[in-house]
C-alpha atoms as a PDB file:
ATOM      1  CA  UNK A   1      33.604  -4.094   4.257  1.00  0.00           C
ATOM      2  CA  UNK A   2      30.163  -2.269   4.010  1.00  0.00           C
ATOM      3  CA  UNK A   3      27.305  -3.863   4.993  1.00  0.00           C
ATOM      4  CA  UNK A   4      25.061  -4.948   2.319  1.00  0.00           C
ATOM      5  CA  UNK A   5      21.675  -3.725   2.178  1.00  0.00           C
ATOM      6  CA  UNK A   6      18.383  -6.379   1.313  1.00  0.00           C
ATOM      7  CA  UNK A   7      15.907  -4.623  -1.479  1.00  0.00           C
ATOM      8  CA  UNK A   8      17.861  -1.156  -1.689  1.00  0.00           C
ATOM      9  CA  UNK A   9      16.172  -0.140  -4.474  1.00  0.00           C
ATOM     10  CA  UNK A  10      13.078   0.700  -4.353  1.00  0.00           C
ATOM     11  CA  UNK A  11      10.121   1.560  -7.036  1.00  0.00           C
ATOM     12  CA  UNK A  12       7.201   3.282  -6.861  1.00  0.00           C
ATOM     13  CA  UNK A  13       4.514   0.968  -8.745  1.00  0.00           C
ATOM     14  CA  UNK A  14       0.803   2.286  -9.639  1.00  0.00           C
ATOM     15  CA  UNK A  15      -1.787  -0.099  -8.631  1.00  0.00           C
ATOM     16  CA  UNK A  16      -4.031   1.081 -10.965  1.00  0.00           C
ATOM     17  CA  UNK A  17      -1.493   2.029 -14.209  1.00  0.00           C
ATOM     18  CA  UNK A  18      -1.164   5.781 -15.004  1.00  0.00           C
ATOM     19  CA  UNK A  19      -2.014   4.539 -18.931  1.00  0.00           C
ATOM     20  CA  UNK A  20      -5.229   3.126 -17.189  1.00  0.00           C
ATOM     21  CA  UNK A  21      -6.451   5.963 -15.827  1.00  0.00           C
ATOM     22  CA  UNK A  22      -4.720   5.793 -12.670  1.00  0.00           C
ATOM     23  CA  UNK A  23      -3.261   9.012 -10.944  1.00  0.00           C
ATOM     24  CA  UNK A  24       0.222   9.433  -8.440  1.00  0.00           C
ATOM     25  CA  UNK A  25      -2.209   9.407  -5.345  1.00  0.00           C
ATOM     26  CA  UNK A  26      -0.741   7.904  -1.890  1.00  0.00           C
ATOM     27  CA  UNK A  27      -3.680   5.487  -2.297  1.00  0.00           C
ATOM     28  CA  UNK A  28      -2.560   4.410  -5.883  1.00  0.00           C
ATOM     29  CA  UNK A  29       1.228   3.835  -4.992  1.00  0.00           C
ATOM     30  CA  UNK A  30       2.670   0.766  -3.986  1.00  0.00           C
ATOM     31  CA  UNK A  31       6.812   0.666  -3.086  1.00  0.00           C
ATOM     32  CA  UNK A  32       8.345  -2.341  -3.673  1.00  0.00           C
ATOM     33  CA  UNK A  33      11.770  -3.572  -4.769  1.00  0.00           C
ATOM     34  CA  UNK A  34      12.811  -3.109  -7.773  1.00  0.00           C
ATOM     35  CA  UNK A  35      13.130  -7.356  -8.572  1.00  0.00           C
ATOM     36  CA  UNK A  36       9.213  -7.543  -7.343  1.00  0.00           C
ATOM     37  CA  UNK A  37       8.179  -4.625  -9.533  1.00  0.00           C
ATOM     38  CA  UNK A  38       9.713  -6.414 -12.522  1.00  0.00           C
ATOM     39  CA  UNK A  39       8.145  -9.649 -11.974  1.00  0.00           C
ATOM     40  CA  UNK A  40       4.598  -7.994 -11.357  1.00  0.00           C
ATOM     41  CA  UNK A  41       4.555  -6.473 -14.779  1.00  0.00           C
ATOM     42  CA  UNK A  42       6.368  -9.787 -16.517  1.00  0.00           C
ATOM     43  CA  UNK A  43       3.197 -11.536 -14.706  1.00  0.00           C
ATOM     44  CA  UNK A  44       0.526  -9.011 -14.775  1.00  0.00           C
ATOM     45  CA  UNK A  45       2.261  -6.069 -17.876  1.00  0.00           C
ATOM     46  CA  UNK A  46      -0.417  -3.200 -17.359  1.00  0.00           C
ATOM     47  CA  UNK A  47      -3.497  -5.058 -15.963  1.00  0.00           C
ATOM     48  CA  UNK A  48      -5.405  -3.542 -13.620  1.00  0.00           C
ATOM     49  CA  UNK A  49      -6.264  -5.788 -10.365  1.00  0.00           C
ATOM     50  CA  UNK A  50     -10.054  -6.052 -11.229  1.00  0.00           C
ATOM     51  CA  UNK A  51      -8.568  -7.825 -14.410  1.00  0.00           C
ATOM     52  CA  UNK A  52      -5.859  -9.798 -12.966  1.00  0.00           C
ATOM     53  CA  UNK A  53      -8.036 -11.249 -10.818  1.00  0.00           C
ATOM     54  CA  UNK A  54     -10.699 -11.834 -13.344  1.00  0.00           C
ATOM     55  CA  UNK A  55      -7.668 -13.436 -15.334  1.00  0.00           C
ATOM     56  CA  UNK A  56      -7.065 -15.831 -12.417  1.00  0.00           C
ATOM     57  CA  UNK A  57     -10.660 -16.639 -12.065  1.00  0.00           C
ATOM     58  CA  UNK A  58     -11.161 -17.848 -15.582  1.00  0.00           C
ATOM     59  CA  UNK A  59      -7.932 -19.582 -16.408  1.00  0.00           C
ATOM     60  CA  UNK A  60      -6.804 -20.919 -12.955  1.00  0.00           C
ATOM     61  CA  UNK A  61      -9.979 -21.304 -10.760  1.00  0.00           C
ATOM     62  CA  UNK A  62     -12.331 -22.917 -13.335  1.00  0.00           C
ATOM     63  CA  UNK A  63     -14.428 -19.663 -13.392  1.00  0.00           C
ATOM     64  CA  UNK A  64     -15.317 -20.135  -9.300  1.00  0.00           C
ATOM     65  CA  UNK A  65     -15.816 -16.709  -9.021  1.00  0.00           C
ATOM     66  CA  UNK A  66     -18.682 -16.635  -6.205  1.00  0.00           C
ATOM     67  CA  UNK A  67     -15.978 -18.830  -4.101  1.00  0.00           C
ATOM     68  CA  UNK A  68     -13.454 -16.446  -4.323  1.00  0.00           C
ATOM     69  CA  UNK A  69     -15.571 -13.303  -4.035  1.00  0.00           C
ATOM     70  CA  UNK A  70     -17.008 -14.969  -1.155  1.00  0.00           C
ATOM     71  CA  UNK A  71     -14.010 -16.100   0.156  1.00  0.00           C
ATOM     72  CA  UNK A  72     -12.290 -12.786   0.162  1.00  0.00           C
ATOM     73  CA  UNK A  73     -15.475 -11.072   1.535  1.00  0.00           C
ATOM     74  CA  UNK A  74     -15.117 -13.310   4.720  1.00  0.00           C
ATOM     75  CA  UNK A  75     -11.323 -12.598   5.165  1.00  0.00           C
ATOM     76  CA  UNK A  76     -11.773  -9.144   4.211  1.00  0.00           C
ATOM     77  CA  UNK A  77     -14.661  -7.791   5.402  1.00  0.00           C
ATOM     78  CA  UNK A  78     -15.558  -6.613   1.676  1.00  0.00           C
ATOM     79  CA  UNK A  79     -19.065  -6.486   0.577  1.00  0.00           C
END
């Protein structure tokens, strides 16, 4: 029997969507499996991250937006 290979197929997903604006850039590509890629756009469909995250911040974090910013500044070194 062969042996069975975890996430074998992989996609190629845009972080920032080609119908947004985004381009095929190394910097704009994300692999993942194909199951994950699927489930981000059943989430997220063609959001960019500046809006899923404002998505998040108004319907899941009551709109604490200077927590998270500053939150993610302190883990991430982001101004």
């Amino acid at each position: 029997m062969g042996r069975k290979h975890k996430n074998k197929h992989k996609n190629k997903h845009h972080i920032i969507p080609r119908s947004r604006g985004g381009d095929s850039k190394l910097e704009n590509i994300a692999v993942v499996d194909a199951k994950k890629h699927i489930s981000y756009h059943e989430l997220f469909s063609n959001k960019t991250p500046d809006e899923i995250i404002e998505t998040l911040v108004k319907k899941y974090w009551n709109g604490q937006w200077d927590y998270v910013r500053d939150a993610y500044g302190r883990n991430n070194n982001a101004g």
